[in-house]
PDB file of N, CA and C in Angstrom:
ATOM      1  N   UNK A   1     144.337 292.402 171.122  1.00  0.00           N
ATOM      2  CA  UNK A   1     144.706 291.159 170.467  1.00  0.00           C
ATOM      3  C   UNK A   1     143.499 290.648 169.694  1.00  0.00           C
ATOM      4  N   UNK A   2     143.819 290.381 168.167  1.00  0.00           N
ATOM      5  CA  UNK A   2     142.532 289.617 167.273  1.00  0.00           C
ATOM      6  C   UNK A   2     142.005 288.297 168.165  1.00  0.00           C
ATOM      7  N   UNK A   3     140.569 288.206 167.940  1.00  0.00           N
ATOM      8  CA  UNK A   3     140.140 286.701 168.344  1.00  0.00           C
ATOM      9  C   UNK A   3     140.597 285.961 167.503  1.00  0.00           C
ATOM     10  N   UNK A   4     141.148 284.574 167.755  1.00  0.00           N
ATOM     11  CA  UNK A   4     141.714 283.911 167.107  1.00  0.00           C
ATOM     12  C   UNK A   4     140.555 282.541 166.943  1.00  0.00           C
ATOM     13  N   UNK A   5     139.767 281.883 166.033  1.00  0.00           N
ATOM     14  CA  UNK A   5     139.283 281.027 166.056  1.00  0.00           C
ATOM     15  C   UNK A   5     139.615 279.610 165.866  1.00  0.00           C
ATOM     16  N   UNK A   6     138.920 278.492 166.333  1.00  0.00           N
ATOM     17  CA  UNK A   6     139.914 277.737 166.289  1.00  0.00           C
ATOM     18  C   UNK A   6     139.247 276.670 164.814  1.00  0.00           C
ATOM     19  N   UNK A   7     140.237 276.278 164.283  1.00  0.00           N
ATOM     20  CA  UNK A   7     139.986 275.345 163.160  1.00  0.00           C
ATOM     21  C   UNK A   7     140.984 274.005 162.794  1.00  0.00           C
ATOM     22  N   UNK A   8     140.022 273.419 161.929  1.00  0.00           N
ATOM     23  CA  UNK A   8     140.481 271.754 161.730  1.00  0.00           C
ATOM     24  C   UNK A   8     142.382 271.815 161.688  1.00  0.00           C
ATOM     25  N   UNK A   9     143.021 272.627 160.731  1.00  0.00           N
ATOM     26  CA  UNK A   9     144.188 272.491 160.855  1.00  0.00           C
ATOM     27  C   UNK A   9     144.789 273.339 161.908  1.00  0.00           C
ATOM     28  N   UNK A  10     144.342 274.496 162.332  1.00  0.00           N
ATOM     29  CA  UNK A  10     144.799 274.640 163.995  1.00  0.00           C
ATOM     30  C   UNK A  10     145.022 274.072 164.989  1.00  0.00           C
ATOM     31  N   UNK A  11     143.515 272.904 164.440  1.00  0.00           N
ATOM     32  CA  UNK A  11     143.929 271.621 166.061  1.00  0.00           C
ATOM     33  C   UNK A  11     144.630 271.248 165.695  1.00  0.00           C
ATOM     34  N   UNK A  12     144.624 270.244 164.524  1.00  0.00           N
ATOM     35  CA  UNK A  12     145.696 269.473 163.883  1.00  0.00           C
ATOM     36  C   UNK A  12     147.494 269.579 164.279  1.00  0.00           C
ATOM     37  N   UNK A  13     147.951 271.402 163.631  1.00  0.00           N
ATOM     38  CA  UNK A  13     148.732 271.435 163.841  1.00  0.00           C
ATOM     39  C   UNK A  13     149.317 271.651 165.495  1.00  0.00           C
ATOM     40  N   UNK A  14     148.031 271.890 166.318  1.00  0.00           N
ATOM     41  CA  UNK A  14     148.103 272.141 167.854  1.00  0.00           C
ATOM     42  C   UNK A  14     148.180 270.492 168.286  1.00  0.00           C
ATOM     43  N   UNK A  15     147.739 269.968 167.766  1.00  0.00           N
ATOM     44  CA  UNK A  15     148.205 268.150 168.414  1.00  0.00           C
ATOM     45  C   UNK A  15     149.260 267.802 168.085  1.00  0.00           C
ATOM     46  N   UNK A  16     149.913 268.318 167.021  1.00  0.00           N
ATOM     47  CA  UNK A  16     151.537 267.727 167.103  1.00  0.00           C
ATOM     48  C   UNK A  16     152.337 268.339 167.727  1.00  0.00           C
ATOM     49  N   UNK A  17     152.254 269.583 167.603  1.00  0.00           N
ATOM     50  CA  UNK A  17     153.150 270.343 168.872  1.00  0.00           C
ATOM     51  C   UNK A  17     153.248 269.725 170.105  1.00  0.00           C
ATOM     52  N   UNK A  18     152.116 269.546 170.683  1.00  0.00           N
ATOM     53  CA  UNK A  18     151.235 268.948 172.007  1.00  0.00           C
ATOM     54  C   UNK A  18     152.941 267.189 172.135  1.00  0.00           C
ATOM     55  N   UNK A  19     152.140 266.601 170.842  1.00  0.00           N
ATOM     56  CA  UNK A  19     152.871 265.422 171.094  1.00  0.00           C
ATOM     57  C   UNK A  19     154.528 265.214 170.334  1.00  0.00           C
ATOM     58  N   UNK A  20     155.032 266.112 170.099  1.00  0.00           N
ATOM     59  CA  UNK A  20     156.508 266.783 170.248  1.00  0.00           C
ATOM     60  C   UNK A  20     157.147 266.836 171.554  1.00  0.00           C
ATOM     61  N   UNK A  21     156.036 267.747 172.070  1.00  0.00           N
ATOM     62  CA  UNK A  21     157.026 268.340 173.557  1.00  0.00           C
ATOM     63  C   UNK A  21     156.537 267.229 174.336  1.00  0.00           C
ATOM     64  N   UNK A  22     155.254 266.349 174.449  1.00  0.00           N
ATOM     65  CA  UNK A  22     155.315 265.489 174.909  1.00  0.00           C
ATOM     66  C   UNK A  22     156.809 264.038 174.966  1.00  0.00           C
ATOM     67  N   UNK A  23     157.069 263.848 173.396  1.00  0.00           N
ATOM     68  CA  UNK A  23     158.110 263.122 172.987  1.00  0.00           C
ATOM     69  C   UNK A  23     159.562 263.897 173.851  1.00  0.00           C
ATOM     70  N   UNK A  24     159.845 264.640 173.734  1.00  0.00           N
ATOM     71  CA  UNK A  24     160.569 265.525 174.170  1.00  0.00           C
ATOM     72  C   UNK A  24     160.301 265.273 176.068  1.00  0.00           C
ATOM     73  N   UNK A  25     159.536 264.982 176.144  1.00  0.00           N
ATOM     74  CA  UNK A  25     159.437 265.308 177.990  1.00  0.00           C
ATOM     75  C   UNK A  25     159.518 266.551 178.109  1.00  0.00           C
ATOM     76  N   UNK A  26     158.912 267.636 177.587  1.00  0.00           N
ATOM     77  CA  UNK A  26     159.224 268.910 177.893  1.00  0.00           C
ATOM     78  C   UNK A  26     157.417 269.586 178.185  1.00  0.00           C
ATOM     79  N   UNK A  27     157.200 270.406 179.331  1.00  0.00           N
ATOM     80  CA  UNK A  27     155.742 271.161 179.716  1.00  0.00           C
ATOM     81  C   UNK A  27     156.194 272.381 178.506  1.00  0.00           C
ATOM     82  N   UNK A  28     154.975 272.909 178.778  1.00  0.00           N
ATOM     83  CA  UNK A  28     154.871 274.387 177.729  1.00  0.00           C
ATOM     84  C   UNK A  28     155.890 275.326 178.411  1.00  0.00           C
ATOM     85  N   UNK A  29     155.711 274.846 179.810  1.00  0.00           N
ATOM     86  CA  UNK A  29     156.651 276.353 180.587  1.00  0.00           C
ATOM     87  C   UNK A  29     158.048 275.823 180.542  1.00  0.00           C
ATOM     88  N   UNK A  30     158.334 274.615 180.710  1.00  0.00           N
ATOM     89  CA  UNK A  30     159.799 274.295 179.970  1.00  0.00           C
ATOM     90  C   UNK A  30     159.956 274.639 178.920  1.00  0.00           C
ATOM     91  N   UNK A  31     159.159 274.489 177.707  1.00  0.00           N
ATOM     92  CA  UNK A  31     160.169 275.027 176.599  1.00  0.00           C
ATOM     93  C   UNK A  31     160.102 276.525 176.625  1.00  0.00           C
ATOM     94  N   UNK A  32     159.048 277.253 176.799  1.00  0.00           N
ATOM     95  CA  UNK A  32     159.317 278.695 176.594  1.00  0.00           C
ATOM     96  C   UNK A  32     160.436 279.124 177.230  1.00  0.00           C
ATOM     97  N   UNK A  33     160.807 278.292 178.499  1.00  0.00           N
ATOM     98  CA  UNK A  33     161.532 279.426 179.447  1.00  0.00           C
ATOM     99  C   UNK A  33     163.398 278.821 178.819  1.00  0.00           C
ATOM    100  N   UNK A  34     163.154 277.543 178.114  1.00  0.00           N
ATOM    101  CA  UNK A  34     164.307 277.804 177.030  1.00  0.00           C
ATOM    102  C   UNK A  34     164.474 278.631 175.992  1.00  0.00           C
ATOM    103  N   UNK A  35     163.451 278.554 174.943  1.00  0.00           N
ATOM    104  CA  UNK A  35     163.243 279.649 174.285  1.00  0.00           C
ATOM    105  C   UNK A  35     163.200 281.082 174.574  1.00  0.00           C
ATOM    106  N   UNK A  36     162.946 281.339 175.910  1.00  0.00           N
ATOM    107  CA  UNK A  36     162.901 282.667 176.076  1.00  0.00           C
ATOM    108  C   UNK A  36     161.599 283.325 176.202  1.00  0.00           C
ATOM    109  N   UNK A  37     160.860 282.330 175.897  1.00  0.00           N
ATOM    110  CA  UNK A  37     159.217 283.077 175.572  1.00  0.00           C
ATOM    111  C   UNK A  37     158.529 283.107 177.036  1.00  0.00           C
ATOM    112  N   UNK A  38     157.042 283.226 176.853  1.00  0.00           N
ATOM    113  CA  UNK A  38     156.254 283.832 177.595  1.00  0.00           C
ATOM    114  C   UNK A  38     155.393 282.041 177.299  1.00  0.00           C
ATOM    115  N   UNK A  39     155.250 281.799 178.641  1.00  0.00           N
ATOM    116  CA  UNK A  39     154.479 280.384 178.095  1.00  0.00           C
ATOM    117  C   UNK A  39     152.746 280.590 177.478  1.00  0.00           C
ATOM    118  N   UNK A  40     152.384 281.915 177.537  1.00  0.00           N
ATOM    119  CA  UNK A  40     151.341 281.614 176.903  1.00  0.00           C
ATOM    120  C   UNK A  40     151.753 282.034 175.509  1.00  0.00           C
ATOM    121  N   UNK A  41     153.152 281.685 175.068  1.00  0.00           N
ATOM    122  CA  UNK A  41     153.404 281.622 173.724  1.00  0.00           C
ATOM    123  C   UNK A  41     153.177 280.201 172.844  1.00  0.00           C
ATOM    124  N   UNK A  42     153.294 279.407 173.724  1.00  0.00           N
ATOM    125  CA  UNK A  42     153.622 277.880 173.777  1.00  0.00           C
ATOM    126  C   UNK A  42     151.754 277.174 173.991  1.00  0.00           C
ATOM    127  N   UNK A  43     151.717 278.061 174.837  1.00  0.00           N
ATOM    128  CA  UNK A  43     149.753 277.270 174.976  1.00  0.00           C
ATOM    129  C   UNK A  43     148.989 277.888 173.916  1.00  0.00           C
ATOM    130  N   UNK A  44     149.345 279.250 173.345  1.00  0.00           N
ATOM    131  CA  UNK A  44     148.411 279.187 172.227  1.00  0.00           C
ATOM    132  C   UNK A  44     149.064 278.153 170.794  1.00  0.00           C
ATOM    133  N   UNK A  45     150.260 278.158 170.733  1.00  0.00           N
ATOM    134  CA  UNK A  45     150.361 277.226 169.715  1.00  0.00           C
ATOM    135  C   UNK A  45     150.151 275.807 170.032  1.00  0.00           C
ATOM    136  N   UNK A  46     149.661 275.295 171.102  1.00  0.00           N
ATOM    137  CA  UNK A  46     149.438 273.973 171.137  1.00  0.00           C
ATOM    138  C   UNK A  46     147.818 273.787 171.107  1.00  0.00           C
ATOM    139  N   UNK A  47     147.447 275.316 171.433  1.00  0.00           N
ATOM    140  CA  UNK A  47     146.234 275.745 171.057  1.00  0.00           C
ATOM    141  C   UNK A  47     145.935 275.632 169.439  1.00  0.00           C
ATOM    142  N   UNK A  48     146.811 275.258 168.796  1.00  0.00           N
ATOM    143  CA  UNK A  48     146.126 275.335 167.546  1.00  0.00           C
ATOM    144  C   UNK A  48     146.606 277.172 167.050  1.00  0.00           C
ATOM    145  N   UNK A  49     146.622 277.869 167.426  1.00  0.00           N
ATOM    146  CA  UNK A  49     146.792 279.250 167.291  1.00  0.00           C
ATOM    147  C   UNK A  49     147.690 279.622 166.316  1.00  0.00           C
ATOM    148  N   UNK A  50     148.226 281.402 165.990  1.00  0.00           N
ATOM    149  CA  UNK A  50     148.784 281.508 165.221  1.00  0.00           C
ATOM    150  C   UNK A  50     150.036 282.221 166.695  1.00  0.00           C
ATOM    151  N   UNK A  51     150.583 283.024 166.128  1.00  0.00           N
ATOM    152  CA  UNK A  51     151.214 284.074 167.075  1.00  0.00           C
ATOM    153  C   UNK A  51     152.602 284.082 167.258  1.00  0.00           C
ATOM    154  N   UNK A  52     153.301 283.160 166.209  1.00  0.00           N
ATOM    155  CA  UNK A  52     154.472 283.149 166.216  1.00  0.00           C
ATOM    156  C   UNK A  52     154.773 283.003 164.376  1.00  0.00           C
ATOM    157  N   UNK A  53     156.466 283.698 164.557  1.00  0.00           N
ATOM    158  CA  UNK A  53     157.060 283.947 163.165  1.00  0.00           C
ATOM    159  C   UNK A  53     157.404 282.658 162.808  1.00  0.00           C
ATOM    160  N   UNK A  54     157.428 282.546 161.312  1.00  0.00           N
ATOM    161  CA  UNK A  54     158.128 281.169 161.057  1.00  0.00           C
ATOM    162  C   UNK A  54     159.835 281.092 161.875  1.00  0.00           C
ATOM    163  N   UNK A  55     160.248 281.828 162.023  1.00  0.00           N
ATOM    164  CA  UNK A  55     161.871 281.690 162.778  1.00  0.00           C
ATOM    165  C   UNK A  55     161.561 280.973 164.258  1.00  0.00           C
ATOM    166  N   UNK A  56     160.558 281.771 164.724  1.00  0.00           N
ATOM    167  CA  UNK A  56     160.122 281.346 166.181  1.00  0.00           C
ATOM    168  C   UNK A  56     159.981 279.949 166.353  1.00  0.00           C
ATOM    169  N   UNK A  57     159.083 279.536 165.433  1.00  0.00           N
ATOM    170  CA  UNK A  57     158.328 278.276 164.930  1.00  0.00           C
ATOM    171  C   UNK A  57     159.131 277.440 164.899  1.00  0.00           C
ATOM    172  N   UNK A  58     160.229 277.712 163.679  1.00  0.00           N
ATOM    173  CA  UNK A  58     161.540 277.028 163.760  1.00  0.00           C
ATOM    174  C   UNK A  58     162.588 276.476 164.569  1.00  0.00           C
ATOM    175  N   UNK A  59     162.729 277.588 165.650  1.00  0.00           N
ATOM    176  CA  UNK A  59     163.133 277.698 166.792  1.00  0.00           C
ATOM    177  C   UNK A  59     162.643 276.150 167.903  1.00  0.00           C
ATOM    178  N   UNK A  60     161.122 276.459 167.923  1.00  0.00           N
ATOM    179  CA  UNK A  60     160.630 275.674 168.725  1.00  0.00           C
ATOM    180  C   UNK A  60     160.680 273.815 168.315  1.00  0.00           C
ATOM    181  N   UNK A  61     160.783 274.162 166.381  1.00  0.00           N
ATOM    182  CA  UNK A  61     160.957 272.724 165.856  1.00  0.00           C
ATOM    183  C   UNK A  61     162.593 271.839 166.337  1.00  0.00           C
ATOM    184  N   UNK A  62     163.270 273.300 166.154  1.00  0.00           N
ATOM    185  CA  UNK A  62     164.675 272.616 166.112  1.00  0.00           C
ATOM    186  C   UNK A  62     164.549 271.814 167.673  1.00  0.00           C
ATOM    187  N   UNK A  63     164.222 272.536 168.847  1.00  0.00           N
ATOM    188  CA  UNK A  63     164.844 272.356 170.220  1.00  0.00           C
ATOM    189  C   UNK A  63     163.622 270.972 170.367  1.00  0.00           C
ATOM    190  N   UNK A  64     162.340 270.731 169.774  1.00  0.00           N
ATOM    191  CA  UNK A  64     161.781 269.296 169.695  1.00  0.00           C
ATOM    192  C   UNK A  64     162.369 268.191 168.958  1.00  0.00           C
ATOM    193  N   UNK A  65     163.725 268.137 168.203  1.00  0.00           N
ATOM    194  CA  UNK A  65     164.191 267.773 167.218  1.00  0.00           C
ATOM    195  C   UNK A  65     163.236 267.251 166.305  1.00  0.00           C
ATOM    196  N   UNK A  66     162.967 267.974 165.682  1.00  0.00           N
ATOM    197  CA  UNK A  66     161.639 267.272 164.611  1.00  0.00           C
ATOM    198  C   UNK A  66     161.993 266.767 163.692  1.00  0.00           C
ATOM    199  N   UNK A  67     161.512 265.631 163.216  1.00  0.00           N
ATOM    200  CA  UNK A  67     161.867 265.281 161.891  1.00  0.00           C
ATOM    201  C   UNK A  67     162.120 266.058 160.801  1.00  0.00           C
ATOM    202  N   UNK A  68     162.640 266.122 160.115  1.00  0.00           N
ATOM    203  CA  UNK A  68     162.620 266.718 158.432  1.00  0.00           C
ATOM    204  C   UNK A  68     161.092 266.965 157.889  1.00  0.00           C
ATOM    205  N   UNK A  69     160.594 265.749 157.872  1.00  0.00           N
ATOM    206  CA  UNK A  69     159.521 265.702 157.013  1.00  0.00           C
ATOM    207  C   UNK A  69     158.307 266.227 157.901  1.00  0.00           C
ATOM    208  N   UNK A  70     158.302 265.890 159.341  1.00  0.00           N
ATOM    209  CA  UNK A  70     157.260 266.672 159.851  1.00  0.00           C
ATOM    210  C   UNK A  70     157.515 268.020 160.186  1.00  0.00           C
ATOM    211  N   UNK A  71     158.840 268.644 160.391  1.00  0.00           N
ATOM    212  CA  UNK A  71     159.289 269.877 159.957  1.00  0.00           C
ATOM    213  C   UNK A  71     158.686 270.582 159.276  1.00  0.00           C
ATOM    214  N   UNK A  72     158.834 270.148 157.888  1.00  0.00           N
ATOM    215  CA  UNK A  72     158.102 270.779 156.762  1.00  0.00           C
ATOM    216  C   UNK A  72     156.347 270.821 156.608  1.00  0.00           C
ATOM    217  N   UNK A  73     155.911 270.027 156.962  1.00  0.00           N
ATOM    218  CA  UNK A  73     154.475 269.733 157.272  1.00  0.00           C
ATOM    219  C   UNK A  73     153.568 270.406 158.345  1.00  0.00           C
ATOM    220  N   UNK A  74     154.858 270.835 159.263  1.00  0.00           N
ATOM    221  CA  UNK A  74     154.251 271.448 160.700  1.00  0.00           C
ATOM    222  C   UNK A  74     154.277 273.335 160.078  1.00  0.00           C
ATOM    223  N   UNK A  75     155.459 273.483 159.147  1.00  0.00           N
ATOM    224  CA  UNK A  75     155.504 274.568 158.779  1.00  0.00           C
ATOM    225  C   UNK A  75     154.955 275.399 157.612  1.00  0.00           C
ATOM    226  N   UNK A  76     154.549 274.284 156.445  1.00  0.00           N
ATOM    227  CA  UNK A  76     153.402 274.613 155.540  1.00  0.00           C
ATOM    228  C   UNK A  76     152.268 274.861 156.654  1.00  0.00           C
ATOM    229  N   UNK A  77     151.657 273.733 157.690  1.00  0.00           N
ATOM    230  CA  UNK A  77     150.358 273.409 157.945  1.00  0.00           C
ATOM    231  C   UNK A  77     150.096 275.062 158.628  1.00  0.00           C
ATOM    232  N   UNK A  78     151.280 275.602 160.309  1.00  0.00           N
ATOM    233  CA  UNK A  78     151.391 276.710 160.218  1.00  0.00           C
ATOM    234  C   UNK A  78     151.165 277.796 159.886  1.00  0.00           C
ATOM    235  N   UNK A  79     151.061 277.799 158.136  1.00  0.00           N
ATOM    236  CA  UNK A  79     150.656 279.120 157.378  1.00  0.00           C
ATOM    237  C   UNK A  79     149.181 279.317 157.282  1.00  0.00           C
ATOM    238  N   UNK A  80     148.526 278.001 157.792  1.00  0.00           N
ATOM    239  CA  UNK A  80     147.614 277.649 157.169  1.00  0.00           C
ATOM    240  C   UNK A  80     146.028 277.415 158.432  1.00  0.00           C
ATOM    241  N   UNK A  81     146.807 277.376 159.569  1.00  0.00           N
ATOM    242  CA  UNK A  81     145.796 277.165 160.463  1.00  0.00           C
ATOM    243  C   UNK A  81     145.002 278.032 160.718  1.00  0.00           C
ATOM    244  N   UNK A  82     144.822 279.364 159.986  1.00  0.00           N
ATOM    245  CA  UNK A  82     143.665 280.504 160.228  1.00  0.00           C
ATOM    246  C   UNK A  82     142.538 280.050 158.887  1.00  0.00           C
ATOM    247  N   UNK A  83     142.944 279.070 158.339  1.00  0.00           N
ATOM    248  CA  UNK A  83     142.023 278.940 156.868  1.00  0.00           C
ATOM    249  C   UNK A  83     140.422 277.708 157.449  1.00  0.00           C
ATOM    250  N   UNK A  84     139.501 278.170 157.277  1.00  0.00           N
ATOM    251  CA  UNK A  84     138.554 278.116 158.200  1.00  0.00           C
ATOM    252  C   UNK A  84     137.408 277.000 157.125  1.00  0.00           C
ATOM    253  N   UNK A  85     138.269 275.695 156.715  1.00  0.00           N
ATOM    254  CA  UNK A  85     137.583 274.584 156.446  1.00  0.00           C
ATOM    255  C   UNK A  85     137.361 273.482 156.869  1.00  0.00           C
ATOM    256  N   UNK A  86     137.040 272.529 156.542  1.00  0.00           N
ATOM    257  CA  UNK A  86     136.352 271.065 157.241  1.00  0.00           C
ATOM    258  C   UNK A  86     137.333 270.102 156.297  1.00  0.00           C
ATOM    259  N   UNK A  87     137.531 270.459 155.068  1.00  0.00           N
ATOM    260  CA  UNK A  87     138.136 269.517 153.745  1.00  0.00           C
ATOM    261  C   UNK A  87     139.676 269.606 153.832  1.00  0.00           C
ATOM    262  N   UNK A  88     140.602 268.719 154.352  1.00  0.00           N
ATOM    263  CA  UNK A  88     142.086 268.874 153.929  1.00  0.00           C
ATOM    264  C   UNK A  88     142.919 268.616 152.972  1.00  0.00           C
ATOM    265  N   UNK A  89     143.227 268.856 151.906  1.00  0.00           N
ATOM    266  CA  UNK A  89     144.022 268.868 150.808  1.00  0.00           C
ATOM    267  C   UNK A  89     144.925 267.876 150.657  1.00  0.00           C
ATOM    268  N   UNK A  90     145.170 266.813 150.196  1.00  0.00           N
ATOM    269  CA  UNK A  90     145.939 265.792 150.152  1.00  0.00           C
ATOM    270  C   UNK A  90     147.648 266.291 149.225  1.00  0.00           C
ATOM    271  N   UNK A  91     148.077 265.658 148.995  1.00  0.00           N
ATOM    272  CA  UNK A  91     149.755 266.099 148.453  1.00  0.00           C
ATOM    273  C   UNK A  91     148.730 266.387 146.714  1.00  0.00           C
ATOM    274  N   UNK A  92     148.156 265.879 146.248  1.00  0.00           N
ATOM    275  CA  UNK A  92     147.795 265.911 145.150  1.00  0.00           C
ATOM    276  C   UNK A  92     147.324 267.569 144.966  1.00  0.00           C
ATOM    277  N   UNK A  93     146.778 267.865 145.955  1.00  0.00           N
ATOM    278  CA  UNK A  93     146.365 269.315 146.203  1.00  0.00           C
ATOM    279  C   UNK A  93     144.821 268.957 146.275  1.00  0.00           C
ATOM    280  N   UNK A  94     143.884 267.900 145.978  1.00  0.00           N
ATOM    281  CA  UNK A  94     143.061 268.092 146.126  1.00  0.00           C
ATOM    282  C   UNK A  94     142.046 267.348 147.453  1.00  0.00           C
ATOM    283  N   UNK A  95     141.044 267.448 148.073  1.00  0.00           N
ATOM    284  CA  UNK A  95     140.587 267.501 149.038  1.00  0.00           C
ATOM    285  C   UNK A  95     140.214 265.666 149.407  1.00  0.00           C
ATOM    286  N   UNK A  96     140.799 265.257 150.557  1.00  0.00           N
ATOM    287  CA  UNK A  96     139.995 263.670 150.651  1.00  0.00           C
ATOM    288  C   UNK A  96     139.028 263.295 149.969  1.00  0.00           C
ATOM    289  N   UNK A  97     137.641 263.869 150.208  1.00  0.00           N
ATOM    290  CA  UNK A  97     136.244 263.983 149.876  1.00  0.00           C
ATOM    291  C   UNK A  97     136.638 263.807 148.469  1.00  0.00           C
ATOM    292  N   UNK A  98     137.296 264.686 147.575  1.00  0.00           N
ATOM    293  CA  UNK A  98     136.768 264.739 146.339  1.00  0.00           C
ATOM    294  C   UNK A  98     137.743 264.039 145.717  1.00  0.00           C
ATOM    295  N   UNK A  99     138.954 263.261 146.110  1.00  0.00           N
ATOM    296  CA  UNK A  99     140.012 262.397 145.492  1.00  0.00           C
ATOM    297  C   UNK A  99     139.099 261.019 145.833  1.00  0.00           C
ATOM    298  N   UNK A 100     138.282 261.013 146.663  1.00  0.00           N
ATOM    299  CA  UNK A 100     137.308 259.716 147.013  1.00  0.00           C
ATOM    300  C   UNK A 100     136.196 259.214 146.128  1.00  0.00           C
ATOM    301  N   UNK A 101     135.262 260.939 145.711  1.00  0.00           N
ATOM    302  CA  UNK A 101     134.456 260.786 144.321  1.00  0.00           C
ATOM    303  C   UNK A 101     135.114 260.710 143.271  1.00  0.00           C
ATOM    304  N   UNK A 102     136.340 261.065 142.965  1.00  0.00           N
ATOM    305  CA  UNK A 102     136.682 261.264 141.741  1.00  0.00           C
ATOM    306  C   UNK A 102     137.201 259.213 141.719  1.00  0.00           C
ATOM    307  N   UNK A 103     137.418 259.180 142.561  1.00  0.00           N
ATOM    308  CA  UNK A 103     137.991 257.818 141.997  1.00  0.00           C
ATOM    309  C   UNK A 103     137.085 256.493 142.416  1.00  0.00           C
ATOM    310  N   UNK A 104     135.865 257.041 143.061  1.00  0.00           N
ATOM    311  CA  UNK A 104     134.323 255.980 143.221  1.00  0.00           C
ATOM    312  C   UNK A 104     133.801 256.223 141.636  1.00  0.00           C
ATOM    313  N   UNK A 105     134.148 257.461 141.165  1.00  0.00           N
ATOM    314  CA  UNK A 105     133.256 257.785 139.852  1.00  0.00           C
ATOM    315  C   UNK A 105     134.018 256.559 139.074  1.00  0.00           C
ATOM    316  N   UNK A 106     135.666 256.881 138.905  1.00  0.00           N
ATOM    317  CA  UNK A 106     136.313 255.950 137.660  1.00  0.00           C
ATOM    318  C   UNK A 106     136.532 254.702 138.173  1.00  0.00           C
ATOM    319  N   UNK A 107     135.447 253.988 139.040  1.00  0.00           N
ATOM    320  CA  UNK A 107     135.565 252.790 139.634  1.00  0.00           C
ATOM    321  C   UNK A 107     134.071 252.195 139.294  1.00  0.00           C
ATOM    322  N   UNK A 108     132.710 253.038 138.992  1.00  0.00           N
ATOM    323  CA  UNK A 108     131.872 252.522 138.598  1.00  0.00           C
ATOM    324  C   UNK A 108     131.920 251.831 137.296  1.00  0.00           C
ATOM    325  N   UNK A 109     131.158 250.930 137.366  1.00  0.00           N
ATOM    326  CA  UNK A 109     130.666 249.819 136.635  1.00  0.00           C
ATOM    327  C   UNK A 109     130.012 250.883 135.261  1.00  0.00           C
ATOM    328  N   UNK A 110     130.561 250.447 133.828  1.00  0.00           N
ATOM    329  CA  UNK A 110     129.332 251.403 133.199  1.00  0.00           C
ATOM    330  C   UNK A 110     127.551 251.086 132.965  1.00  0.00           C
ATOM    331  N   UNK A 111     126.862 252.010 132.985  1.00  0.00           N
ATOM    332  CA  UNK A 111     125.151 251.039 133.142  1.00  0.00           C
ATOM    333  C   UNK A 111     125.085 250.464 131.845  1.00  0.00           C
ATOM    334  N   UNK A 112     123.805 249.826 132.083  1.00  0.00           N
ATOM    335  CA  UNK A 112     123.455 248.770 131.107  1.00  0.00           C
ATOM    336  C   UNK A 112     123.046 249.739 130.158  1.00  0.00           C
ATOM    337  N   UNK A 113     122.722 249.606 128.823  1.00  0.00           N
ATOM    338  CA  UNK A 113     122.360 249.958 127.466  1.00  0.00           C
ATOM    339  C   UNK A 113     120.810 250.218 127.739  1.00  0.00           C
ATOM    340  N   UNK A 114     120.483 251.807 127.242  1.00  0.00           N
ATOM    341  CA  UNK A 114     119.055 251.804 127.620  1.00  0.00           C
ATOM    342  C   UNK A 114     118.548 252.370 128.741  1.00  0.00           C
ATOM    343  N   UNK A 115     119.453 252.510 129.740  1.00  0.00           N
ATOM    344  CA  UNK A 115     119.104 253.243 130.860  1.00  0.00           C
ATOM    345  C   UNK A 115     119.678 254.657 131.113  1.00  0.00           C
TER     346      UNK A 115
END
């Protein structure tokens, strides 16, 4: 089995899982053993981890009844939790940090004449 490392949107998407099945009242070994799985299917994805198909994934969204919108968010984020950065991408596509400079820049004052 690959080492799997862990990263910002791994946790990320491993804390909502976490507080799903929490919402749900459901342990890891409850839902697998609905699903059918192996509960260390369920602890690595709350691990943040990869190790399941999007169907699986799906699977596990439907029986948390997930919202729509965090549905989709849990299942982009998903594709995405092996990508090994610090910066998260806002809907704009571009990163907090730099939607923050870009709009401290078009918020400065222009300097005085001469300097």
């Amino acid at each position: 089995m690959p080492l799997r490392r862990s990263t910002v949107r791994g946790r990320e998407f491993g804390d909502a899982i976490r507080a799903l099945l929490r919402a749900a009242d459901l342990t890891n070994r409850a839902a697998a053993e609905l699903l059918g799985w192996q509960e260390a299917k369920v602890s690595e994805l709350v691990n943040g981890k990869e190790g399941v198909t999007d169907v699986e994934l799906a699977k596990l969204l439907g029986l948390l009844r997930t919202p729509p919108d965090e549905f989709d968010h849990l299942m982009a984020l998903h594709h995405d939790t092996n990508v090994r950065d610090w910066l998260q991408p806002t809907k704009s596509g571009m990163t907090d940090r730099r939607a923050h400079c870009a709009s401290t820049k078009r918020s400065r004052p222009a300097s005085p004449a001469g300097r």
